[in-house]
PDB file of N, CA and C in Angstrom:
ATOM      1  N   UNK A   1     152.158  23.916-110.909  1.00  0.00           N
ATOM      2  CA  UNK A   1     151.259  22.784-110.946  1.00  0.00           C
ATOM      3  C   UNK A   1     152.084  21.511-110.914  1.00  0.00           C
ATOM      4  N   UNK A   2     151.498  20.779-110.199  1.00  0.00           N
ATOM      5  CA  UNK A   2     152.220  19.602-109.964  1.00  0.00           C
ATOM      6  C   UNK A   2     151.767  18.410-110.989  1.00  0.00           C
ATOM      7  N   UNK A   3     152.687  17.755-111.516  1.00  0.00           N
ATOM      8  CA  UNK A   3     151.860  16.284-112.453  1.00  0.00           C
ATOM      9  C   UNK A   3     152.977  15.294-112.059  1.00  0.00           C
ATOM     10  N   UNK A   4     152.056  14.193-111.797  1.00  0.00           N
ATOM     11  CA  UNK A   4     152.341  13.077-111.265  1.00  0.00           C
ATOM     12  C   UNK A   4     151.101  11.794-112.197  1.00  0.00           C
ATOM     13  N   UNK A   5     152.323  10.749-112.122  1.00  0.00           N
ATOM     14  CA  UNK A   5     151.520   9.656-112.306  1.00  0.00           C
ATOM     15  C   UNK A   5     150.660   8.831-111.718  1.00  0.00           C
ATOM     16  N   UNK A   6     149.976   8.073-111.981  1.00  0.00           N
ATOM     17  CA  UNK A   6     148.781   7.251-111.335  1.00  0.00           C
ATOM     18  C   UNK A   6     149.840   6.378-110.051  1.00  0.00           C
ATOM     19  N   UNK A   7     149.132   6.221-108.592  1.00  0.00           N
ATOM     20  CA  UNK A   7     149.800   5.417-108.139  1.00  0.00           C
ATOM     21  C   UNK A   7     148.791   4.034-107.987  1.00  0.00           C
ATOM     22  N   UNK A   8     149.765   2.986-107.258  1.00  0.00           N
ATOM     23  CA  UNK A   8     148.845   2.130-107.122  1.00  0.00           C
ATOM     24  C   UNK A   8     147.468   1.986-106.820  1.00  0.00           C
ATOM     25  N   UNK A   9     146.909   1.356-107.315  1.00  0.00           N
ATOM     26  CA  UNK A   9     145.151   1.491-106.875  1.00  0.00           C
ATOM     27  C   UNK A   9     145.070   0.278-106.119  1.00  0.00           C
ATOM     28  N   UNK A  10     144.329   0.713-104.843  1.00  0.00           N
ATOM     29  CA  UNK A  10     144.152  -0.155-103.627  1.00  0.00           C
ATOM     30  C   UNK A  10     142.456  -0.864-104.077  1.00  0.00           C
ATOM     31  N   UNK A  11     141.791   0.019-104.360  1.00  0.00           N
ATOM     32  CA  UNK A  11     140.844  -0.753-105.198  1.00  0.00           C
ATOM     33  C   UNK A  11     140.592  -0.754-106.598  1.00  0.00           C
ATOM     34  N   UNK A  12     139.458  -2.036-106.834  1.00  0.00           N
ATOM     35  CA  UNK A  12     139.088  -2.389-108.590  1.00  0.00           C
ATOM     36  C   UNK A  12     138.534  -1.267-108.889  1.00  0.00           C
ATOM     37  N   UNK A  13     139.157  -0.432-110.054  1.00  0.00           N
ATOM     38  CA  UNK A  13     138.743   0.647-110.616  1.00  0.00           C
ATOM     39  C   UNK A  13     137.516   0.186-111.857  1.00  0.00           C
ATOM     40  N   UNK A  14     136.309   0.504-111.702  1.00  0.00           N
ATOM     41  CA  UNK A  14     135.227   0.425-113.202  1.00  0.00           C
ATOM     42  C   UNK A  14     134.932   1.505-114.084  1.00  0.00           C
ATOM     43  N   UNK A  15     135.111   0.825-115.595  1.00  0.00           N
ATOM     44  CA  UNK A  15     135.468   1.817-116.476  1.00  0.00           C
ATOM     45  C   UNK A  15     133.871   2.291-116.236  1.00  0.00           C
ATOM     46  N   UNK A  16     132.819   3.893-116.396  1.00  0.00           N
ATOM     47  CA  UNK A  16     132.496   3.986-116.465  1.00  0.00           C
ATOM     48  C   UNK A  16     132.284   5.612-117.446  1.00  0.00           C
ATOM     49  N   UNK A  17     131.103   5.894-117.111  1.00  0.00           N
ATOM     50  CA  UNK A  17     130.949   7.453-117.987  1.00  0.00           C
ATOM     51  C   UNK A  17     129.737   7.823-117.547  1.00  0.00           C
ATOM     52  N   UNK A  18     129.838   9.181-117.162  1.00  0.00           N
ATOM     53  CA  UNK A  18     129.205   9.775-116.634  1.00  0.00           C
ATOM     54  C   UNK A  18     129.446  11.283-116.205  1.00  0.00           C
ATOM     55  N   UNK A  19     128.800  12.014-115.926  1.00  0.00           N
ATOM     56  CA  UNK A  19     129.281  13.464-115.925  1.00  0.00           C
ATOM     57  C   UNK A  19     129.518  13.678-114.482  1.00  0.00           C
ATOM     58  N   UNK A  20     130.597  14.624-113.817  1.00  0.00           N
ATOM     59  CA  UNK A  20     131.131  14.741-112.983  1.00  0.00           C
ATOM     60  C   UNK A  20     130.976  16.628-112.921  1.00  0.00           C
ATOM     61  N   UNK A  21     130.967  17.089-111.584  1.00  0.00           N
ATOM     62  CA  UNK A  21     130.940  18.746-111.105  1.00  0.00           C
ATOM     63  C   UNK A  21     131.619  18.722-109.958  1.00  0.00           C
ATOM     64  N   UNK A  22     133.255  19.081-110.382  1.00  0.00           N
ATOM     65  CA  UNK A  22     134.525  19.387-109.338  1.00  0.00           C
ATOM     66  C   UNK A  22     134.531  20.728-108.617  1.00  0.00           C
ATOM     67  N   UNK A  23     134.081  20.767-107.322  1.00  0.00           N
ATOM     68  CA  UNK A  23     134.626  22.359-106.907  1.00  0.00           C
ATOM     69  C   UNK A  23     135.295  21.861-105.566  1.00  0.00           C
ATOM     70  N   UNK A  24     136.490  22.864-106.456  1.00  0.00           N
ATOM     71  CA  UNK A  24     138.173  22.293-105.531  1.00  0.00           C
ATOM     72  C   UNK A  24     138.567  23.702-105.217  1.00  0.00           C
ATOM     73  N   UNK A  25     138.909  23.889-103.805  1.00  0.00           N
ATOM     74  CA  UNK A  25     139.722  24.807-103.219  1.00  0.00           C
ATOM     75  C   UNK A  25     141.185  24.538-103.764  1.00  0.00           C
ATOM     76  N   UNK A  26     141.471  25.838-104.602  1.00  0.00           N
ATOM     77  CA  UNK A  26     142.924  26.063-104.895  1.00  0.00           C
ATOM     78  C   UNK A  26     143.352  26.884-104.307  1.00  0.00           C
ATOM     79  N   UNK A  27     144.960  27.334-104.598  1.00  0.00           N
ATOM     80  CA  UNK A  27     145.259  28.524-103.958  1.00  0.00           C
ATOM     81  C   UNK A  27     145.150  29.587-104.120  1.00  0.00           C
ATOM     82  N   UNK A  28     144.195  29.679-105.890  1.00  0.00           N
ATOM     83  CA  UNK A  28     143.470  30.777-106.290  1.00  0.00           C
ATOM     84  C   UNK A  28     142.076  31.176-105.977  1.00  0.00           C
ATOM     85  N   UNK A  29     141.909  30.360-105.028  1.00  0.00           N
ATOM     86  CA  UNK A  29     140.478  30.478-104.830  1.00  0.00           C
ATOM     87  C   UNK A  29     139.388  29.006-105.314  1.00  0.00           C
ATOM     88  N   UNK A  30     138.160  28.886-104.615  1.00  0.00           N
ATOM     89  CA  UNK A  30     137.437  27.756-105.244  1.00  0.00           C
ATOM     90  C   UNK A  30     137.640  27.536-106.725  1.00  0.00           C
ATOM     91  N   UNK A  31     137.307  26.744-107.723  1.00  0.00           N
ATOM     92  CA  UNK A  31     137.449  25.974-108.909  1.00  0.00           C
ATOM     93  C   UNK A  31     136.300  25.167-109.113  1.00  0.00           C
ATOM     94  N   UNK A  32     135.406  25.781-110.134  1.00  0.00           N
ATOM     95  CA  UNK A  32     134.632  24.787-110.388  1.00  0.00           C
ATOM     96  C   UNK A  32     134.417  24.262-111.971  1.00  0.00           C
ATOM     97  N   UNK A  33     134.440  23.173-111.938  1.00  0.00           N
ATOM     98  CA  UNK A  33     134.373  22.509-113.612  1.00  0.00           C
ATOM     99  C   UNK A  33     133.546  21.528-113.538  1.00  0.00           C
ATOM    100  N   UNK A  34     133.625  20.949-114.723  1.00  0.00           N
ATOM    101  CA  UNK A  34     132.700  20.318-115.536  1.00  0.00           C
ATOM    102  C   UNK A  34     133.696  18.918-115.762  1.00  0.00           C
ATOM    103  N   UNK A  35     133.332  17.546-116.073  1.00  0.00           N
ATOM    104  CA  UNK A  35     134.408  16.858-117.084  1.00  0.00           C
ATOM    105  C   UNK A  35     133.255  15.753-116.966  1.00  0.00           C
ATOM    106  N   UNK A  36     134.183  14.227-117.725  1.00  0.00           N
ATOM    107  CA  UNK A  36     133.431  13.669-117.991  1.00  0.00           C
ATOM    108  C   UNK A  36     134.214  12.049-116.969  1.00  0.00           C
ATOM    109  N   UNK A  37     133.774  11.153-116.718  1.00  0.00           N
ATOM    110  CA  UNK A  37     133.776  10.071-115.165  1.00  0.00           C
ATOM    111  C   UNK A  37     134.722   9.340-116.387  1.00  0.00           C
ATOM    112  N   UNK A  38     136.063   8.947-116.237  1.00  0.00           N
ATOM    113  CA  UNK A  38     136.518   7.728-116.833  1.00  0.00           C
ATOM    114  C   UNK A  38     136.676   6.581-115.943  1.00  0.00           C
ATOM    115  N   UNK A  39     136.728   6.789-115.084  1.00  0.00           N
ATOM    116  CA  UNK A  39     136.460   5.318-113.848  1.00  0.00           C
ATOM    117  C   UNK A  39     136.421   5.530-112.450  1.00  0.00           C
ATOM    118  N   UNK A  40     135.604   4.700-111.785  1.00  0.00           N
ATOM    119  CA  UNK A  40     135.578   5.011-110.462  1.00  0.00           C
ATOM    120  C   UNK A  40     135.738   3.471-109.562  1.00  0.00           C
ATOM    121  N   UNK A  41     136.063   3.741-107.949  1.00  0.00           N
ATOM    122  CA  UNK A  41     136.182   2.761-107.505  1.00  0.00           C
ATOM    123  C   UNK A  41     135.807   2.982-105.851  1.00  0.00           C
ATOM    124  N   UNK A  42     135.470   2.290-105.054  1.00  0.00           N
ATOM    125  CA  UNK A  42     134.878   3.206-103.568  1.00  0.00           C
ATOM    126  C   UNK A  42     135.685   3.653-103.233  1.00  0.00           C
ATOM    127  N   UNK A  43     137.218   4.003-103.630  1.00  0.00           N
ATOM    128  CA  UNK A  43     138.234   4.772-103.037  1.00  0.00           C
ATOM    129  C   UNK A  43     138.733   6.277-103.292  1.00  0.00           C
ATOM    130  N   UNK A  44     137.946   6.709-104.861  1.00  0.00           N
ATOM    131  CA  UNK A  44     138.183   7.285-105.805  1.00  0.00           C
ATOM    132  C   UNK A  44     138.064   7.215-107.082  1.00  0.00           C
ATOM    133  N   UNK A  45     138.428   7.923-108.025  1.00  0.00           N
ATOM    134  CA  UNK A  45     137.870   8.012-109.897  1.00  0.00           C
ATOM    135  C   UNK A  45     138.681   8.844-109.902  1.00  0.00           C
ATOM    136  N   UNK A  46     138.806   9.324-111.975  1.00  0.00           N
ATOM    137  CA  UNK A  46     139.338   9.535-112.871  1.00  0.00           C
ATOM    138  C   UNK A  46     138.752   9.786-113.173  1.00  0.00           C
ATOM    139  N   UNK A  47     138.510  11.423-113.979  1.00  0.00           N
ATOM    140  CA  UNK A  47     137.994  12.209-114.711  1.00  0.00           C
ATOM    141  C   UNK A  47     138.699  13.026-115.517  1.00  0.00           C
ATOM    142  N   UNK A  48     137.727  12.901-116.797  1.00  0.00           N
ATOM    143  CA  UNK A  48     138.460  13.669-117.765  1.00  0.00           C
ATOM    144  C   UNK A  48     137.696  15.355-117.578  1.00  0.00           C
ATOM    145  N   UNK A  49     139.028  16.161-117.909  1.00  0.00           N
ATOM    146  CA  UNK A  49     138.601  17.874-118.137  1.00  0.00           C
ATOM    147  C   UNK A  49     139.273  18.726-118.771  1.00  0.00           C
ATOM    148  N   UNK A  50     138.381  19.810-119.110  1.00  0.00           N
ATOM    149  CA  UNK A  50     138.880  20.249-120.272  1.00  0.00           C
ATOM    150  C   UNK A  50     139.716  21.480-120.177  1.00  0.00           C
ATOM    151  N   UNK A  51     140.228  21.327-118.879  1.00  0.00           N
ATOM    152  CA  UNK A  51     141.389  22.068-118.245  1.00  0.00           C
ATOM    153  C   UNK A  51     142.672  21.729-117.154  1.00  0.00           C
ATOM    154  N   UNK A  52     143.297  22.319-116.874  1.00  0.00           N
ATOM    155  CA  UNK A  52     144.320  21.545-115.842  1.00  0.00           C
ATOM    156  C   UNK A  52     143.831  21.933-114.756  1.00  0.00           C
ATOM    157  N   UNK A  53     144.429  20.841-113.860  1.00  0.00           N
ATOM    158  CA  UNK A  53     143.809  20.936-111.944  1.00  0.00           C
ATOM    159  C   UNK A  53     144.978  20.454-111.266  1.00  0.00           C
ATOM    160  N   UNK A  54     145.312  21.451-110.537  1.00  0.00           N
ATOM    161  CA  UNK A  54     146.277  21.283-109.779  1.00  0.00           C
ATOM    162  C   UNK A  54     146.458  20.120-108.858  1.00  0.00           C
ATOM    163  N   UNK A  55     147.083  19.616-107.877  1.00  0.00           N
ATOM    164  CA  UNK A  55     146.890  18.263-107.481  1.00  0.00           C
ATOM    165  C   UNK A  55     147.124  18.302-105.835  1.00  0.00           C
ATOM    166  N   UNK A  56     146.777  17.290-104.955  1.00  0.00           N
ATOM    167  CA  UNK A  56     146.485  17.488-103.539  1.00  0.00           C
ATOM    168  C   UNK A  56     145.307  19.009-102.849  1.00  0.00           C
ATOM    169  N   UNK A  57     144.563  18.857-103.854  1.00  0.00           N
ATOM    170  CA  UNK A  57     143.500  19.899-103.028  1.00  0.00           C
ATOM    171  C   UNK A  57     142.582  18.861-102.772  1.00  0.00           C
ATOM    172  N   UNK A  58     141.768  19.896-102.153  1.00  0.00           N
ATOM    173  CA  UNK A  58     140.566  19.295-101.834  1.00  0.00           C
ATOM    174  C   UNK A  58     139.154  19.795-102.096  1.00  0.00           C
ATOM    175  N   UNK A  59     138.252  19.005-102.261  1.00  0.00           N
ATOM    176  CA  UNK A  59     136.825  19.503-103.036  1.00  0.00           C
ATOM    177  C   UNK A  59     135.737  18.756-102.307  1.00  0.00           C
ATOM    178  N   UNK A  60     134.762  18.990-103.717  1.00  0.00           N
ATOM    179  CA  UNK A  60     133.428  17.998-103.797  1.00  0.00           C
ATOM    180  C   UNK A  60     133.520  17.174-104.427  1.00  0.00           C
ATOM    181  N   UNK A  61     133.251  16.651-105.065  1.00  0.00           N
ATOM    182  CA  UNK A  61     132.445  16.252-106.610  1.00  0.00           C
ATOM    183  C   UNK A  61     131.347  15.689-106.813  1.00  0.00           C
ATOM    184  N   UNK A  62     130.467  16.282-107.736  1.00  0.00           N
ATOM    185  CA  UNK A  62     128.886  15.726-107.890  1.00  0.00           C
ATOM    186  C   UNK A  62     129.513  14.272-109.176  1.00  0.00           C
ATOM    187  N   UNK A  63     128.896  13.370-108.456  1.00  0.00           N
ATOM    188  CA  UNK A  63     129.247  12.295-109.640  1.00  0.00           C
ATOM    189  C   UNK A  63     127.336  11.925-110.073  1.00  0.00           C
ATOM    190  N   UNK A  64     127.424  12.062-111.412  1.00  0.00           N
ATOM    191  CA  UNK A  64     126.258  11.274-112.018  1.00  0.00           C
ATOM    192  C   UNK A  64     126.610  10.204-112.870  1.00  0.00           C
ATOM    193  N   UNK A  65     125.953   8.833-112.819  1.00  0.00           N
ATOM    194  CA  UNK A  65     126.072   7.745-113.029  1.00  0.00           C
ATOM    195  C   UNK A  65     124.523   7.395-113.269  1.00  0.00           C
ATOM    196  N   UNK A  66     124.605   6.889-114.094  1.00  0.00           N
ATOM    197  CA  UNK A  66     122.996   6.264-114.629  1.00  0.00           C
ATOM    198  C   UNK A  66     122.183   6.695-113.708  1.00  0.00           C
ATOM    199  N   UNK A  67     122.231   8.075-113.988  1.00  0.00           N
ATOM    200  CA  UNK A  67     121.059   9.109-113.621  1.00  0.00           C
ATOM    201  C   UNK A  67     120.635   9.199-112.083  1.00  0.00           C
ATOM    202  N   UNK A  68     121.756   8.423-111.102  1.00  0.00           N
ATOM    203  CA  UNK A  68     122.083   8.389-109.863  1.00  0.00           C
ATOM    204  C   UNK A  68     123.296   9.600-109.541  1.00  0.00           C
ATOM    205  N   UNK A  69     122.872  10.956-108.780  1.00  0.00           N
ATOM    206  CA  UNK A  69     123.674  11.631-108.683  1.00  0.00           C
ATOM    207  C   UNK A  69     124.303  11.212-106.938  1.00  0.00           C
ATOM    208  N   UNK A  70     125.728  11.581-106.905  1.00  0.00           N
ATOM    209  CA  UNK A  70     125.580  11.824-105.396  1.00  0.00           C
ATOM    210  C   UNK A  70     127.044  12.429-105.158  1.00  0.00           C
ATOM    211  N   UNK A  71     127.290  13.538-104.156  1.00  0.00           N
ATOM    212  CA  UNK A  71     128.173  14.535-103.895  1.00  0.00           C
ATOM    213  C   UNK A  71     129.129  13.780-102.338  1.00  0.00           C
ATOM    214  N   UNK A  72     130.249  13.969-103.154  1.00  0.00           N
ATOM    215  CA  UNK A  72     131.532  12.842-102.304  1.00  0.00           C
ATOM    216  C   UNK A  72     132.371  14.218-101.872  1.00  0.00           C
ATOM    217  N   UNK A  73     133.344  14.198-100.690  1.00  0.00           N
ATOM    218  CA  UNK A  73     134.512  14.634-100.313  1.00  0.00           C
ATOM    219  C   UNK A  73     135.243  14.497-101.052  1.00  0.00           C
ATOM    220  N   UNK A  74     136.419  15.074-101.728  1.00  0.00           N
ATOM    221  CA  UNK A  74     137.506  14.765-102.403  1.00  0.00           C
ATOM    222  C   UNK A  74     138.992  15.029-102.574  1.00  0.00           C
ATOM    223  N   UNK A  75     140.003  14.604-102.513  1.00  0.00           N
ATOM    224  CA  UNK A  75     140.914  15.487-102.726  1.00  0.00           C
ATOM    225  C   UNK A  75     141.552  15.312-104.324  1.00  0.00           C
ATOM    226  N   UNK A  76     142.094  15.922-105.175  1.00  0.00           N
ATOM    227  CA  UNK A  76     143.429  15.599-106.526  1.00  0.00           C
ATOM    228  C   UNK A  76     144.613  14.631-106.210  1.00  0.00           C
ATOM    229  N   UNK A  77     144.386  13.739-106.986  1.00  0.00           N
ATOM    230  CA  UNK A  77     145.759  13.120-106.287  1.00  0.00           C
ATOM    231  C   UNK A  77     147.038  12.925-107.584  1.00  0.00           C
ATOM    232  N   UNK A  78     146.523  13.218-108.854  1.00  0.00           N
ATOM    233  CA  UNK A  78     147.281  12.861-109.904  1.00  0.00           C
ATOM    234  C   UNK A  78     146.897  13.513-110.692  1.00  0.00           C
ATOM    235  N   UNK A  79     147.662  14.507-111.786  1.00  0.00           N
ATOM    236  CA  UNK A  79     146.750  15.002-113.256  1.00  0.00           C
ATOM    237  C   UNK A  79     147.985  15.026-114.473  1.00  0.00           C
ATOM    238  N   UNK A  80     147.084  14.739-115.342  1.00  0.00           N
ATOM    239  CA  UNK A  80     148.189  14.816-116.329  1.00  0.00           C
ATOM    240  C   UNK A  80     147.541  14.719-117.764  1.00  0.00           C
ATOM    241  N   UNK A  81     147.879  16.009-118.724  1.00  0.00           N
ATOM    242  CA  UNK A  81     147.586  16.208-119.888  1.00  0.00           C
ATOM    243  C   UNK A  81     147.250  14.995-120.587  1.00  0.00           C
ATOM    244  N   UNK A  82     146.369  15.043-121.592  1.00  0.00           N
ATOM    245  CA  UNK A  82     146.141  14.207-122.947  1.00  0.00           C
ATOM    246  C   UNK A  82     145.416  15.014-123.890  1.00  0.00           C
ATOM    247  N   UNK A  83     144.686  13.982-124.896  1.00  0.00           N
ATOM    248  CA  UNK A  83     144.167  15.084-126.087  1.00  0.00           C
ATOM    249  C   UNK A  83     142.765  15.277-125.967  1.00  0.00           C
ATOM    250  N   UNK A  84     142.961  16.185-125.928  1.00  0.00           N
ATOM    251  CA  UNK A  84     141.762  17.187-125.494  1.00  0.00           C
ATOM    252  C   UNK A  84     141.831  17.808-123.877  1.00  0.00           C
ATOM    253  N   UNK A  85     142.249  17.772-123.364  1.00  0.00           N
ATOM    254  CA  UNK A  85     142.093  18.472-121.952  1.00  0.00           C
ATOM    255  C   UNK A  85     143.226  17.560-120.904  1.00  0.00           C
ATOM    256  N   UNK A  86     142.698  17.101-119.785  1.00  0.00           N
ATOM    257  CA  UNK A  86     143.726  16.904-118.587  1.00  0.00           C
ATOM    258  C   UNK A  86     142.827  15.594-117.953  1.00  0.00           C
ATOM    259  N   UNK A  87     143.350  13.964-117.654  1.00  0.00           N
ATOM    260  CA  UNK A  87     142.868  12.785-117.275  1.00  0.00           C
ATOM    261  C   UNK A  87     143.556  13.637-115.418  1.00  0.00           C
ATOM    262  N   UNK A  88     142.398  13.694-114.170  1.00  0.00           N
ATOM    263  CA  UNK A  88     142.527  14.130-113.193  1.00  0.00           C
ATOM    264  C   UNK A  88     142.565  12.758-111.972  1.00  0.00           C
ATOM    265  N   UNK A  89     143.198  12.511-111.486  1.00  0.00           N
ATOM    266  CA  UNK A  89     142.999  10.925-110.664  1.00  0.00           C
ATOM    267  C   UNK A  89     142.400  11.238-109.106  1.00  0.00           C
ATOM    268  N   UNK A  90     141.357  11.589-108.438  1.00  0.00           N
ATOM    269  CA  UNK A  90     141.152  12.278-107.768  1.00  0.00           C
ATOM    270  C   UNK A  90     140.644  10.900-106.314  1.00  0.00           C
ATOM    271  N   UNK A  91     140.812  11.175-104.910  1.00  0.00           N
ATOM    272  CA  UNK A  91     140.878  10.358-103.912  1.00  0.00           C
ATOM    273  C   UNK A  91     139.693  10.760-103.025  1.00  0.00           C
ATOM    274  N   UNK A  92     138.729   9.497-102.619  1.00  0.00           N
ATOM    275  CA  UNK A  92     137.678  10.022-101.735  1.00  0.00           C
ATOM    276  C   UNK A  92     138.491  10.606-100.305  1.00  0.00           C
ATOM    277  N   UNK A  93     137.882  11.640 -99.620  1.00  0.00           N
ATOM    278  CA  UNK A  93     137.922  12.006 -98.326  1.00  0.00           C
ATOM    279  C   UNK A  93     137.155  12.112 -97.432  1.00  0.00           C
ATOM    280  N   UNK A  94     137.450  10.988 -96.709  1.00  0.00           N
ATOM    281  CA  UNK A  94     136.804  10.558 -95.229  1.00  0.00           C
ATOM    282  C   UNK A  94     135.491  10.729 -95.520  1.00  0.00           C
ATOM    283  N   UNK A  95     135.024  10.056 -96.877  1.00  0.00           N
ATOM    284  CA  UNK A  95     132.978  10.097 -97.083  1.00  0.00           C
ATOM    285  C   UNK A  95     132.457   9.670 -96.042  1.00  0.00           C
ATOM    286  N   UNK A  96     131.305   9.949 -95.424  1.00  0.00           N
ATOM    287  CA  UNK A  96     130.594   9.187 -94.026  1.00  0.00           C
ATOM    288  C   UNK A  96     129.950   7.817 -94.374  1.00  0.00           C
ATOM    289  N   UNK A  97     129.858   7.018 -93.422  1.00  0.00           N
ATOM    290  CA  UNK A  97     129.051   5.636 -93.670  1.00  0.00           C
ATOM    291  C   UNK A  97     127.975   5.739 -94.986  1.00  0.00           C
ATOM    292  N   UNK A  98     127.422   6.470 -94.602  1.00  0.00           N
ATOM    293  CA  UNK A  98     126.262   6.577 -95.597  1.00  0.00           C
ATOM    294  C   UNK A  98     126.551   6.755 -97.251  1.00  0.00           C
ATOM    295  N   UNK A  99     127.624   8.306 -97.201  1.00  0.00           N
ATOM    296  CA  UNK A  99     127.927   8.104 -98.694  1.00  0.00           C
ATOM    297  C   UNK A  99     128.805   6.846 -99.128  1.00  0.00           C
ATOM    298  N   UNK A 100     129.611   6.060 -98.473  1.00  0.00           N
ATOM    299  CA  UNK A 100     130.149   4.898 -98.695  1.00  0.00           C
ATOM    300  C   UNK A 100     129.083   3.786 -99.093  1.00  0.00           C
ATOM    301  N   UNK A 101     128.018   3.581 -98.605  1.00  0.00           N
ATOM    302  CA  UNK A 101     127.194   2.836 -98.904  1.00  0.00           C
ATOM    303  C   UNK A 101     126.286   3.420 -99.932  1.00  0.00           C
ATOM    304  N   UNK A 102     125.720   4.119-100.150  1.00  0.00           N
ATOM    305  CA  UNK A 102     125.439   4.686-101.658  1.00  0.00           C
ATOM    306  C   UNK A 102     126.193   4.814-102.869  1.00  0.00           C
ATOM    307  N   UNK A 103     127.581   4.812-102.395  1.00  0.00           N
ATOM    308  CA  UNK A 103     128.624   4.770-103.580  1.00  0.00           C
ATOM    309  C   UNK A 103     128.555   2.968-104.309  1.00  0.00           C
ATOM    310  N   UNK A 104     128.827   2.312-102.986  1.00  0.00           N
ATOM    311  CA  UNK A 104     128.915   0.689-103.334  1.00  0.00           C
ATOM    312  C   UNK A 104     127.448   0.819-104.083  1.00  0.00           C
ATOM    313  N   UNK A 105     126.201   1.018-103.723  1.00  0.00           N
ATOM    314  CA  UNK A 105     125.179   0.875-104.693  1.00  0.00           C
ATOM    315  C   UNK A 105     124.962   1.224-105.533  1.00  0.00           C
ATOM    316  N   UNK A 106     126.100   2.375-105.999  1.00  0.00           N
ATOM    317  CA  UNK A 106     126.219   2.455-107.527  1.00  0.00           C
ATOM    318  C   UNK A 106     127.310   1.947-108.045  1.00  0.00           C
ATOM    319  N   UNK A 107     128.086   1.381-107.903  1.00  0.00           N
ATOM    320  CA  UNK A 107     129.059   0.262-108.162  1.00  0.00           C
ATOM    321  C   UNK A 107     128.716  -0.959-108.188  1.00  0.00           C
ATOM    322  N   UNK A 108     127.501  -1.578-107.586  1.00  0.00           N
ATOM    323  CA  UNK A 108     127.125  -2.667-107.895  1.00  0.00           C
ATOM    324  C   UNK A 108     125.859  -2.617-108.840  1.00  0.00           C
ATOM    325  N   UNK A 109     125.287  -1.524-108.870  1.00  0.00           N
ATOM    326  CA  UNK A 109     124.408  -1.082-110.180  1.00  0.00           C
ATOM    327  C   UNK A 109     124.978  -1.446-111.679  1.00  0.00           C
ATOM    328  N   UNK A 110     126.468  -1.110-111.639  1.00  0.00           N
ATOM    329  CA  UNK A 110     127.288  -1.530-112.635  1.00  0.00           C
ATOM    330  C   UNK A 110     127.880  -2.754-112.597  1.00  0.00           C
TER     331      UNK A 110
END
């Protein structure tokens, strides 16, 4: 497993919270979890979980945000232990027009 630190963020990250559903192709096979949204930004988010996740895969993720759900492309781009589980830094992939513009409307919701 790879751990790496946060790299620069190209966009304003907002602290938020909200529940998140990761299913990431590993090399063990799909991965699906649970965690909880520590910030997001139209480029990507940070989620907390209550396990480790390997890093550069690629997934889904269902993000819910004030009861606005919506399911993004994703890949891992950073993870690294804390207390209680693993802070995951994860990167949108190539979302289509549409989920880009539903994302900004829940970013400006906040």
């Amino acid at each position: 497993m790879q751990v790496q630190g946060a790299q620069r963020r190209r966009e304003p990250r907002i602290q938020v919270s909200g529940n998140v559903r990761l299913l990431v192709d590993s090399a063990d096979g799909l991965v699906t979890t649970h965690g909880q949204l520590v910030d997001l930004s139209e480029g990507g988010f940070a989620v907390h979980l209550p396990r480790p996740m390997d890093t550069h895969h690629a997934g889904r993720v269902n993000l819910v945000v004030d009861g606005k759900a919506l399911w993004l492309p994703m890949v891992t781009r950073w993870a690294r232990a804390d207390s209680g589980g693993w802070t995951v830094g994860c990167e949108f992939d190539r979302p289509t027009p549409d989920k880009v513009q539903a994302l900004r409307a829940m970013l400006q919701r906040r």
